[in-house]
PDB file of N, CA and C in Angstrom:
ATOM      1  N   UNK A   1      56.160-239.620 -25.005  1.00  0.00           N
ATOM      2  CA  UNK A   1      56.059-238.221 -24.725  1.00  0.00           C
ATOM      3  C   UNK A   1      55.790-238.045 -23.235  1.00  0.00           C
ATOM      4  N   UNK A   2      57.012-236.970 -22.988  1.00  0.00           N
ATOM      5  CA  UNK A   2      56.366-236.682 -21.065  1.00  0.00           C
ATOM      6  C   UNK A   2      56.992-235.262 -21.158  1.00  0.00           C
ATOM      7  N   UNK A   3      55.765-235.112 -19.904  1.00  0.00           N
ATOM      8  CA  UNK A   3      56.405-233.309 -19.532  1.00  0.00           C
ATOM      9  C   UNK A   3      56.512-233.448 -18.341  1.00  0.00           C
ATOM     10  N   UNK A   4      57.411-231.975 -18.452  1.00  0.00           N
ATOM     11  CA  UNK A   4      58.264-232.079 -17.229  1.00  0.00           C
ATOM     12  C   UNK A   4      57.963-232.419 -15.980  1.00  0.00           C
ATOM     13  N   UNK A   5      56.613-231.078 -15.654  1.00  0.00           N
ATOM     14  CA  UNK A   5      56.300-230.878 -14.488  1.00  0.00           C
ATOM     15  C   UNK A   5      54.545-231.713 -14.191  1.00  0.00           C
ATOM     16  N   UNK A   6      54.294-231.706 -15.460  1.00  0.00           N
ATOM     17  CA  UNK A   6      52.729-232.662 -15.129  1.00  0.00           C
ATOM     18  C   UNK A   6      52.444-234.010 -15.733  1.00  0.00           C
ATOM     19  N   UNK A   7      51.092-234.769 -15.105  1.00  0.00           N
ATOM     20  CA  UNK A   7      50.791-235.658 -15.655  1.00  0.00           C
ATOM     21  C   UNK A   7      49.934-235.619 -17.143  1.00  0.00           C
ATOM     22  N   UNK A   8      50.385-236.401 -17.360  1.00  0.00           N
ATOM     23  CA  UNK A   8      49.527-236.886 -18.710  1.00  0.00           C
ATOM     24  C   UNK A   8      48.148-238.016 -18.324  1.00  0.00           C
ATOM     25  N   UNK A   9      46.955-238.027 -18.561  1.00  0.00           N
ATOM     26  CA  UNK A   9      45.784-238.313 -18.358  1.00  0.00           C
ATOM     27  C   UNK A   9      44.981-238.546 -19.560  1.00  0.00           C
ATOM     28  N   UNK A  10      44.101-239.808 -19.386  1.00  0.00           N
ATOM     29  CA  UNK A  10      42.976-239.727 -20.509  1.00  0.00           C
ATOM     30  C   UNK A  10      41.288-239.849 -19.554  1.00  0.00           C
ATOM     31  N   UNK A  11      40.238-239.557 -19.363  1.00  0.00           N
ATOM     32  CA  UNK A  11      39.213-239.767 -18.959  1.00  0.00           C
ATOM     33  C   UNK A  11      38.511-241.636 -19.071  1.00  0.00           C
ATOM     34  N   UNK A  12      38.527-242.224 -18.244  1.00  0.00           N
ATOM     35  CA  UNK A  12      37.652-243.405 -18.377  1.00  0.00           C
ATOM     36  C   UNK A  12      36.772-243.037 -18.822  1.00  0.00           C
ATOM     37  N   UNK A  13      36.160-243.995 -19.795  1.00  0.00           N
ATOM     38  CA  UNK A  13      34.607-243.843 -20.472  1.00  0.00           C
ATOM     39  C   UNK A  13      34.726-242.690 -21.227  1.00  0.00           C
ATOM     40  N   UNK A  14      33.328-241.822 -20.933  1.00  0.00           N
ATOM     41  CA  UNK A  14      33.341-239.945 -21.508  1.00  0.00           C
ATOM     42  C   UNK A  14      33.698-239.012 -20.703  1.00  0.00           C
ATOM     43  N   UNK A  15      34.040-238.029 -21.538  1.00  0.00           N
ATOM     44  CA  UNK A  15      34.370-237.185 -20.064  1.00  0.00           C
ATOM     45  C   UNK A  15      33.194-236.162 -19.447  1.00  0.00           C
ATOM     46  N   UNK A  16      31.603-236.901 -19.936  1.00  0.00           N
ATOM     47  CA  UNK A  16      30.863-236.396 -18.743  1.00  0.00           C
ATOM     48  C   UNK A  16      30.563-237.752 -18.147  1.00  0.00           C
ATOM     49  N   UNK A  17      29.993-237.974 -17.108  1.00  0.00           N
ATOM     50  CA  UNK A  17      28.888-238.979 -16.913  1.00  0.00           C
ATOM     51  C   UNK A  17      27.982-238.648 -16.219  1.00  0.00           C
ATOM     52  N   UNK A  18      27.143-238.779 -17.433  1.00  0.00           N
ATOM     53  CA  UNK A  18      25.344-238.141 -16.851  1.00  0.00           C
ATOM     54  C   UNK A  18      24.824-239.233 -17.557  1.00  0.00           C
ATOM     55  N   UNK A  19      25.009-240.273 -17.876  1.00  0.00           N
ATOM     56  CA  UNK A  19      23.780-241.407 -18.425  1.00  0.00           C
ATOM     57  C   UNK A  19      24.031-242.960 -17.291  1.00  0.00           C
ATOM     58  N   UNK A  20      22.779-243.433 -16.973  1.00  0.00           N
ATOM     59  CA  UNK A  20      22.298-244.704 -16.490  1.00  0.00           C
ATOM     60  C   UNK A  20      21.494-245.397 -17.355  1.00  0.00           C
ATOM     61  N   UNK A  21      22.007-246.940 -17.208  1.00  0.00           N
ATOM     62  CA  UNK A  21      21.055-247.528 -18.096  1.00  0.00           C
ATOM     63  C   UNK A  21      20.192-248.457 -17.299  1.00  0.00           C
ATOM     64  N   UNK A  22      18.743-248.452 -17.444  1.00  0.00           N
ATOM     65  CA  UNK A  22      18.080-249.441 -17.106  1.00  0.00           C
ATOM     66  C   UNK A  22      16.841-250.205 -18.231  1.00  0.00           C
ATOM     67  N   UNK A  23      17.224-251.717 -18.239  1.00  0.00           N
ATOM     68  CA  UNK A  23      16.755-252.584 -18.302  1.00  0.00           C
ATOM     69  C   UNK A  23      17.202-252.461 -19.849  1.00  0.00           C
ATOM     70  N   UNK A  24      16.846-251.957 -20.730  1.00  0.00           N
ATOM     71  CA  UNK A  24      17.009-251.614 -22.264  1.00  0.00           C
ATOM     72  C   UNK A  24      17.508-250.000 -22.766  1.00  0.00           C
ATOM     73  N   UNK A  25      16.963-249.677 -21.863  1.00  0.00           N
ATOM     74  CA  UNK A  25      16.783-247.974 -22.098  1.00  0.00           C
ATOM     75  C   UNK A  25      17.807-246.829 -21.576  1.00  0.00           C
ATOM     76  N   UNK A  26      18.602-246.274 -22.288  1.00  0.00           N
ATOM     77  CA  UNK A  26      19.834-245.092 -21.486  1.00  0.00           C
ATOM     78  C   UNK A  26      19.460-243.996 -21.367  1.00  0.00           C
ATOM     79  N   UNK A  27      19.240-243.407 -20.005  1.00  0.00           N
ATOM     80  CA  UNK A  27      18.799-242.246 -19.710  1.00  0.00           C
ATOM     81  C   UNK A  27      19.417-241.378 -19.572  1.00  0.00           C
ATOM     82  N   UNK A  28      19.384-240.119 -19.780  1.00  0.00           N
ATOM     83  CA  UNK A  28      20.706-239.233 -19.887  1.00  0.00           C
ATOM     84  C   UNK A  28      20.102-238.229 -18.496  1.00  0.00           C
ATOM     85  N   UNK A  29      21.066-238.273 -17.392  1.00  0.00           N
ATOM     86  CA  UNK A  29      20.085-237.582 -16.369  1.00  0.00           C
ATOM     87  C   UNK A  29      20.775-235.721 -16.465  1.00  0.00           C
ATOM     88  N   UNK A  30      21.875-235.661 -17.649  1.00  0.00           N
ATOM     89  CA  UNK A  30      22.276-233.649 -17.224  1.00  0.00           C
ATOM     90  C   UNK A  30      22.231-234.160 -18.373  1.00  0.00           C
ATOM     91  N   UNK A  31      21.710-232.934 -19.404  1.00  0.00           N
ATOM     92  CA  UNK A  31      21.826-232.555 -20.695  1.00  0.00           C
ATOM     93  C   UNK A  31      23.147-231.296 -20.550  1.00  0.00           C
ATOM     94  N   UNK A  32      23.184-230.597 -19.449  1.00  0.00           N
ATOM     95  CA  UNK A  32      23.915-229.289 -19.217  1.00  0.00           C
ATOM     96  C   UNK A  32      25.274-229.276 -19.267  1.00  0.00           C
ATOM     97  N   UNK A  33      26.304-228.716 -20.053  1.00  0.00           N
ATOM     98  CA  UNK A  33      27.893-229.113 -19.624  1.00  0.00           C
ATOM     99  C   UNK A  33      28.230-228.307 -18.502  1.00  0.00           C
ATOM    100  N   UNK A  34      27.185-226.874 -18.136  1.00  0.00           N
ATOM    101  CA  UNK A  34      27.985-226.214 -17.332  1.00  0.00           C
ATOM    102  C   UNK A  34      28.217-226.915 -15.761  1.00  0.00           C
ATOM    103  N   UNK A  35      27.272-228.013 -15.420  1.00  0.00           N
ATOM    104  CA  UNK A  35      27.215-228.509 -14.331  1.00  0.00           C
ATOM    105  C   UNK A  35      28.012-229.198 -14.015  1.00  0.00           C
ATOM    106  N   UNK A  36      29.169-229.218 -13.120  1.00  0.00           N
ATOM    107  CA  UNK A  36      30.284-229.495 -12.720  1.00  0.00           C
ATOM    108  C   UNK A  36      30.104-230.921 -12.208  1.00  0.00           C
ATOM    109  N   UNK A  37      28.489-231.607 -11.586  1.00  0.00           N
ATOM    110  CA  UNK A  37      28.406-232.717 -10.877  1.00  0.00           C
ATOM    111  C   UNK A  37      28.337-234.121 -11.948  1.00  0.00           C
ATOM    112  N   UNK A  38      28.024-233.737 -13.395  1.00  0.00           N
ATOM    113  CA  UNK A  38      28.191-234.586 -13.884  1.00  0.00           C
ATOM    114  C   UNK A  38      29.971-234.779 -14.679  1.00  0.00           C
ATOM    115  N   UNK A  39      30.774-234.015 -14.686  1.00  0.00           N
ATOM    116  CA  UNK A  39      31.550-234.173 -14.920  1.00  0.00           C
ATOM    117  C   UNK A  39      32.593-235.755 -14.679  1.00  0.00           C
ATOM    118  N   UNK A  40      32.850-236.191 -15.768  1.00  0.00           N
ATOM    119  CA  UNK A  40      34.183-237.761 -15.065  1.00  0.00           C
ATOM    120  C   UNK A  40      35.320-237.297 -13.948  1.00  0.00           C
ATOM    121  N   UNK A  41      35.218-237.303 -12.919  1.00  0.00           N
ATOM    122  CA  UNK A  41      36.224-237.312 -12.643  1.00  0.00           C
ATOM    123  C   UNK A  41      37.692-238.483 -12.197  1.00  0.00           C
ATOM    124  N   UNK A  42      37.133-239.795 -12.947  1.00  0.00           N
ATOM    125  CA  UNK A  42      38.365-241.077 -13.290  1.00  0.00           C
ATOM    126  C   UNK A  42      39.010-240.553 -14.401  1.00  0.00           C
ATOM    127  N   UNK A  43      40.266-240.941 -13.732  1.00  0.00           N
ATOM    128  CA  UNK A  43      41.295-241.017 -15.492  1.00  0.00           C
ATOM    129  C   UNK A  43      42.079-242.275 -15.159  1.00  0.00           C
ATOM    130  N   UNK A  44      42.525-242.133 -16.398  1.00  0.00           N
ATOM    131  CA  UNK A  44      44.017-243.416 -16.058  1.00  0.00           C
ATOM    132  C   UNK A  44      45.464-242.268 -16.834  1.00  0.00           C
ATOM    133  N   UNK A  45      45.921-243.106 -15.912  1.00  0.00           N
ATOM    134  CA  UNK A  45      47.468-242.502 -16.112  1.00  0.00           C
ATOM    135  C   UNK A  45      48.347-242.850 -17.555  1.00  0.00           C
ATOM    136  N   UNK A  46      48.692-241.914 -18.333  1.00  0.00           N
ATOM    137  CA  UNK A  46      49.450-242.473 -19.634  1.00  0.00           C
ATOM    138  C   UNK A  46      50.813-241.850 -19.530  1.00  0.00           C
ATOM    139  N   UNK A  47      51.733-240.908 -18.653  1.00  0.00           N
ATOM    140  CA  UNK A  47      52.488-241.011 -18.446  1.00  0.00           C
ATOM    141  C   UNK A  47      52.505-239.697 -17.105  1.00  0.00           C
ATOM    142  N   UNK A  48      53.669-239.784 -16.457  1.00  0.00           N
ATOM    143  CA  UNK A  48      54.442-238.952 -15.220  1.00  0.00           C
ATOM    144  C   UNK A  48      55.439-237.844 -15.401  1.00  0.00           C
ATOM    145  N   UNK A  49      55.292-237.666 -14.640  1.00  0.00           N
ATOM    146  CA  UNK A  49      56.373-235.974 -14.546  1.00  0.00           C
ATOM    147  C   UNK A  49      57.709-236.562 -14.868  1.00  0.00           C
ATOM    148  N   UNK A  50      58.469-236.094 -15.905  1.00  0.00           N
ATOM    149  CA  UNK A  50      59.924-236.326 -15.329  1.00  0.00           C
ATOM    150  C   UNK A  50      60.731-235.445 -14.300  1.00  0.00           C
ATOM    151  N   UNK A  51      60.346-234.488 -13.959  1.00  0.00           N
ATOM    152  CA  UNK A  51      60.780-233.760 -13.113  1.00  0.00           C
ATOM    153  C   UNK A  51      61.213-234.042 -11.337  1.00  0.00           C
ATOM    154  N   UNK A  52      60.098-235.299 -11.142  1.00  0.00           N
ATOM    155  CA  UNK A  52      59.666-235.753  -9.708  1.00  0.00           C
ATOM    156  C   UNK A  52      59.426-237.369  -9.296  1.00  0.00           C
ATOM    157  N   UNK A  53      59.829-237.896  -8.652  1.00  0.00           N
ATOM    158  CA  UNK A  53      59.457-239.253  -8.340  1.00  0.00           C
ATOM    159  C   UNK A  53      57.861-239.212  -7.970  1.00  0.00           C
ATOM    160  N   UNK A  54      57.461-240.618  -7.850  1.00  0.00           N
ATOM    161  CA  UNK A  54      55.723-240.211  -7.781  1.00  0.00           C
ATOM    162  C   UNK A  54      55.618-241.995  -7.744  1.00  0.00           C
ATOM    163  N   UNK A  55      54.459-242.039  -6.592  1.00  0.00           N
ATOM    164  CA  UNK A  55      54.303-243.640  -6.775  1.00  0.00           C
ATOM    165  C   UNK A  55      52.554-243.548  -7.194  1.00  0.00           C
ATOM    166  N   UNK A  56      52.611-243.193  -7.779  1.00  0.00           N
ATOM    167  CA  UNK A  56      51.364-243.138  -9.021  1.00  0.00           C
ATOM    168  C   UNK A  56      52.540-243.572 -10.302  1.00  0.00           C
ATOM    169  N   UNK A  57      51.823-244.618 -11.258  1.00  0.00           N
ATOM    170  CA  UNK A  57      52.475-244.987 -11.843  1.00  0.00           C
ATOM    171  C   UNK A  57      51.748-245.071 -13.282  1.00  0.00           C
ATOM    172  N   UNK A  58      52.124-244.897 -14.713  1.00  0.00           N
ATOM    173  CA  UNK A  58      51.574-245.594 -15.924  1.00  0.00           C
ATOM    174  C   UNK A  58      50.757-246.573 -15.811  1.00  0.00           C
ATOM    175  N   UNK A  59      49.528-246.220 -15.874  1.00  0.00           N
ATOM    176  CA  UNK A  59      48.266-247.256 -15.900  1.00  0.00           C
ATOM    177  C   UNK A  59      47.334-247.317 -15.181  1.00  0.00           C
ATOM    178  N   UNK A  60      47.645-246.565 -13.912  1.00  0.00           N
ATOM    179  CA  UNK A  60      46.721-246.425 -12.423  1.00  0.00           C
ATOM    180  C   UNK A  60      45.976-245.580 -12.817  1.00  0.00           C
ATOM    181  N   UNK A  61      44.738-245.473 -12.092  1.00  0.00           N
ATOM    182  CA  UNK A  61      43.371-245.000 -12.263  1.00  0.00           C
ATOM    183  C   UNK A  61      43.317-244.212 -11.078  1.00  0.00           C
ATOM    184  N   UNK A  62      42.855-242.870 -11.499  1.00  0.00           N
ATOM    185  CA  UNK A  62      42.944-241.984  -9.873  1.00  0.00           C
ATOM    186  C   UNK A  62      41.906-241.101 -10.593  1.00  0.00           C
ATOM    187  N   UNK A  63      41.711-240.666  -8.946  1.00  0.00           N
ATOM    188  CA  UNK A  63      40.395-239.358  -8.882  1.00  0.00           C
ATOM    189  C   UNK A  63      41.101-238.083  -8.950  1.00  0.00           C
ATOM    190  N   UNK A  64      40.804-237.599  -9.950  1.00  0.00           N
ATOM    191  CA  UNK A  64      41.228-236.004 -10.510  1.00  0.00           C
ATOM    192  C   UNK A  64      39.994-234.512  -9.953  1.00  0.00           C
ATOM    193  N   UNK A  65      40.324-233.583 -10.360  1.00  0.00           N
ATOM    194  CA  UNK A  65      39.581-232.186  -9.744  1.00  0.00           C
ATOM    195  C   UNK A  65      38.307-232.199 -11.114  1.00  0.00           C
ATOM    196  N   UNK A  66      37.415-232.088 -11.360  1.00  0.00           N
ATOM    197  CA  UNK A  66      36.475-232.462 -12.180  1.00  0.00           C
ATOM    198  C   UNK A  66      37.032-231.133 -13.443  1.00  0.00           C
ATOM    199  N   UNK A  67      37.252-229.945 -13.232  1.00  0.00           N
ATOM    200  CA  UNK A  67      37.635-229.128 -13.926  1.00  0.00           C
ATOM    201  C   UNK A  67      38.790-229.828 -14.807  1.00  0.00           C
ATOM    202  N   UNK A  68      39.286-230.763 -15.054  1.00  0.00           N
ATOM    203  CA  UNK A  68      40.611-231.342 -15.911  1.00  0.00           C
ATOM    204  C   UNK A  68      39.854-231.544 -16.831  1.00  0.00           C
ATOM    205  N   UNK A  69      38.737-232.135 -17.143  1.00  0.00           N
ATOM    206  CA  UNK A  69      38.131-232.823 -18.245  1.00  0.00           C
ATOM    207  C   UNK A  69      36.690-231.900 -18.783  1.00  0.00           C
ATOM    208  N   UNK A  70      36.352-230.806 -17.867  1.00  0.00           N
ATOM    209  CA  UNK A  70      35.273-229.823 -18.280  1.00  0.00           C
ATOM    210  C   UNK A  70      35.320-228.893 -19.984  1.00  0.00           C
ATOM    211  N   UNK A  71      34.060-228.962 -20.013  1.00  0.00           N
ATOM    212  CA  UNK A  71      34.401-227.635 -21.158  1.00  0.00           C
ATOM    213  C   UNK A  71      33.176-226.918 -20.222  1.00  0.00           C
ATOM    214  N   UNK A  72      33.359-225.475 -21.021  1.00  0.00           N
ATOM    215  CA  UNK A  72      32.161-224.458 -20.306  1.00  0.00           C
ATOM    216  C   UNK A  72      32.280-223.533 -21.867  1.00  0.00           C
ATOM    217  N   UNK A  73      31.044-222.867 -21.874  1.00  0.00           N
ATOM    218  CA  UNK A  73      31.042-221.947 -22.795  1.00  0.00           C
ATOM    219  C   UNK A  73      32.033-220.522 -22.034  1.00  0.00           C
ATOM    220  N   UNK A  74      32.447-219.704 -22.842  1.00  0.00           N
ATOM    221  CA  UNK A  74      33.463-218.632 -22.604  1.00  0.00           C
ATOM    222  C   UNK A  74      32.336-217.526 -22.754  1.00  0.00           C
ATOM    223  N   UNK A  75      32.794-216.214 -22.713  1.00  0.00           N
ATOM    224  CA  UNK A  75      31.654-215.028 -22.526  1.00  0.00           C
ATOM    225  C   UNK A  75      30.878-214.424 -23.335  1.00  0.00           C
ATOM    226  N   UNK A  76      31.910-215.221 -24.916  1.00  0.00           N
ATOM    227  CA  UNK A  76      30.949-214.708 -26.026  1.00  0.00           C
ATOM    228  C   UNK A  76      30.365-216.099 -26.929  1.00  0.00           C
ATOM    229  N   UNK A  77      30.248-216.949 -25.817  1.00  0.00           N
ATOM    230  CA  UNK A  77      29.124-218.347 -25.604  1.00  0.00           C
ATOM    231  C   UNK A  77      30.015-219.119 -26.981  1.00  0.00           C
ATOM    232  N   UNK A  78      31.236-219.072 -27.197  1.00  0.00           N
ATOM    233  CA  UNK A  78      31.970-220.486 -28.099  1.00  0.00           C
ATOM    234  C   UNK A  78      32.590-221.216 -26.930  1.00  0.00           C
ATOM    235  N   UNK A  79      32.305-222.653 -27.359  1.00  0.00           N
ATOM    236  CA  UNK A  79      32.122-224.059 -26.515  1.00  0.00           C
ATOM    237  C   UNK A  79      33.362-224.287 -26.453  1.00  0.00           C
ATOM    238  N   UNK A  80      34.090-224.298 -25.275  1.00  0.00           N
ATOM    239  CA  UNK A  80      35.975-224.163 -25.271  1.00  0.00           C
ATOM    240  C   UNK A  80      36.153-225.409 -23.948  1.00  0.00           C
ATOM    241  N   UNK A  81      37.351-226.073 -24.583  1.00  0.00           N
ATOM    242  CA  UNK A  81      37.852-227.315 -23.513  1.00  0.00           C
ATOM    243  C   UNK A  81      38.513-226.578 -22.308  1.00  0.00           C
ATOM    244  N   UNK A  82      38.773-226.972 -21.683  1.00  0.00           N
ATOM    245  CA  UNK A  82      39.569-226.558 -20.203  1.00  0.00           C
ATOM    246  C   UNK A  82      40.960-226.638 -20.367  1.00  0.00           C
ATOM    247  N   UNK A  83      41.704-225.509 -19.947  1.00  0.00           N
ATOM    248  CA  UNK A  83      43.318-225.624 -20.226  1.00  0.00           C
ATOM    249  C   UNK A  83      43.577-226.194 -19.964  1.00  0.00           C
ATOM    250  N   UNK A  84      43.245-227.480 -19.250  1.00  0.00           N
ATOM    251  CA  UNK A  84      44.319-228.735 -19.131  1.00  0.00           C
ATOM    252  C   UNK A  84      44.435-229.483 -20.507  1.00  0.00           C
ATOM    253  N   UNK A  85      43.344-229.779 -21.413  1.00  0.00           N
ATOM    254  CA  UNK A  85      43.214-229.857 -22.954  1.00  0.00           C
ATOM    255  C   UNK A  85      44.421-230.166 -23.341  1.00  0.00           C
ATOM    256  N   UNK A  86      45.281-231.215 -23.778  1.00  0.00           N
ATOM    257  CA  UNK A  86      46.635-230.976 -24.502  1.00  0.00           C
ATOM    258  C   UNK A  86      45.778-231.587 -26.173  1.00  0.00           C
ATOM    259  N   UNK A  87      45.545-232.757 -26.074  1.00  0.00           N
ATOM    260  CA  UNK A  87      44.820-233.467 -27.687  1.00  0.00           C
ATOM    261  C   UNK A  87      44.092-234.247 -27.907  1.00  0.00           C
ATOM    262  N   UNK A  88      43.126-234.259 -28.910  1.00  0.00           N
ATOM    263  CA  UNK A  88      42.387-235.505 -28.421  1.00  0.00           C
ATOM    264  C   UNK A  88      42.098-236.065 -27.479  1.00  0.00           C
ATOM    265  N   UNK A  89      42.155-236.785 -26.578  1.00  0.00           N
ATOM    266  CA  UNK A  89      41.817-236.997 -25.509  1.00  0.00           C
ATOM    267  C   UNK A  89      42.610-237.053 -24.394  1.00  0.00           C
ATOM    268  N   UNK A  90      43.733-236.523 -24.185  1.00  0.00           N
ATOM    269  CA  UNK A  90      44.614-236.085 -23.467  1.00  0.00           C
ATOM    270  C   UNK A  90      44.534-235.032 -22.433  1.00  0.00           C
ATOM    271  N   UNK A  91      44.819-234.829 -21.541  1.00  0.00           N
ATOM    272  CA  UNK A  91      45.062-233.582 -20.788  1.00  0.00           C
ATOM    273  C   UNK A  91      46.159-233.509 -19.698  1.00  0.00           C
ATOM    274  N   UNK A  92      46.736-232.765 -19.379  1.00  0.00           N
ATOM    275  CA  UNK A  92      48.056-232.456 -18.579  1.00  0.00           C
ATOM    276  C   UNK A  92      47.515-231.233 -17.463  1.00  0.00           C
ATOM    277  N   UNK A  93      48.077-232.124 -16.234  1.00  0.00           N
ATOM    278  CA  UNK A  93      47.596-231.460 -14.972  1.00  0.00           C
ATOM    279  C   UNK A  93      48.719-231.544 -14.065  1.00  0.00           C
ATOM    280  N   UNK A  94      48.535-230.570 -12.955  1.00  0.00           N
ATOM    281  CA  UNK A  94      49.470-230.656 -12.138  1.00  0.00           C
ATOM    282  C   UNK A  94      49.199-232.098 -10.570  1.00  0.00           C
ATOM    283  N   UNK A  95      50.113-232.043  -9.807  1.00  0.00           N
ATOM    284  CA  UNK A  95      49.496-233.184  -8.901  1.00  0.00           C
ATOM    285  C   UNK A  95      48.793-232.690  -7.784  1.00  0.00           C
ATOM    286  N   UNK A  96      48.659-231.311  -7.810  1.00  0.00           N
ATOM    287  CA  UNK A  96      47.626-231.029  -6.716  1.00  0.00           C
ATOM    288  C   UNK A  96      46.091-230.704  -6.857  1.00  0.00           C
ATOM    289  N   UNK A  97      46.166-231.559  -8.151  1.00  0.00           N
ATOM    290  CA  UNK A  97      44.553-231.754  -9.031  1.00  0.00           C
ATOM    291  C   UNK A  97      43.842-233.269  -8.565  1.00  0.00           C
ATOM    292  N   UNK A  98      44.823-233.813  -7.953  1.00  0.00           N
ATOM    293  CA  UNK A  98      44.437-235.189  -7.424  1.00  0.00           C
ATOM    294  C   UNK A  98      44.685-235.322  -6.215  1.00  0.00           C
ATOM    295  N   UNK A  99      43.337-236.181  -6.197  1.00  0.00           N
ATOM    296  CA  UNK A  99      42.790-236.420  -4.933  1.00  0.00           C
ATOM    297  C   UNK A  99      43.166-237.812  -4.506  1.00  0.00           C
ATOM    298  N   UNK A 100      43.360-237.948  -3.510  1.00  0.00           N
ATOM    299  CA  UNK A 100      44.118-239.746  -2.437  1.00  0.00           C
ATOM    300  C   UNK A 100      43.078-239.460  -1.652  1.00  0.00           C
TER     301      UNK A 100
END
């Protein structure tokens, strides 16, 4: 499966990271989703635009805009993924969401 104009992406690890572990013990340092600083912003690549050549390739690991992998509550406070969201752990972004 590929689309046209964006990438296809999965998050390394979770798609927050707010926990460190030391010695035995995992500390969770944001309980908060709205906070943008714990957000993942690694993915790896699961497929490319067909639309465009691109030397980012299937499998490479790149730094994305932290909003690809966010959820935030909406105005009448239900817990909603970020339109990049395609399934399960998928999301589809454009390439000026990544950062070189």
């Amino acid at each position: 499966m590929r689309s046209l104009y964006d990438f296809i992406v999965k998050p390394i690890g979770d798609r927050y990271d707010n926990k460190i572990k030391l010695d035995d013990v995992t500390l969770i340092l944001n309980t908060k989703i709205e906070d943008f600083k714990s957000v993942n912003n690694l993915a790896i690549v699961i497929e490319t635009p067909k639309a465009f050549k691109t030397s980012i390739k299937k499998g490479d690991i790149i730094i994305i805009h932290h909003n690809v992998f966010r959820v935030f509550y909406d105005i009448r406070g239900n817990k909603k993924r970020s339109r990049s969201h395609f399934k399960d752990d998928l999301h589809l972004f454009s390439r000026s969401n990544i950062f070189v």
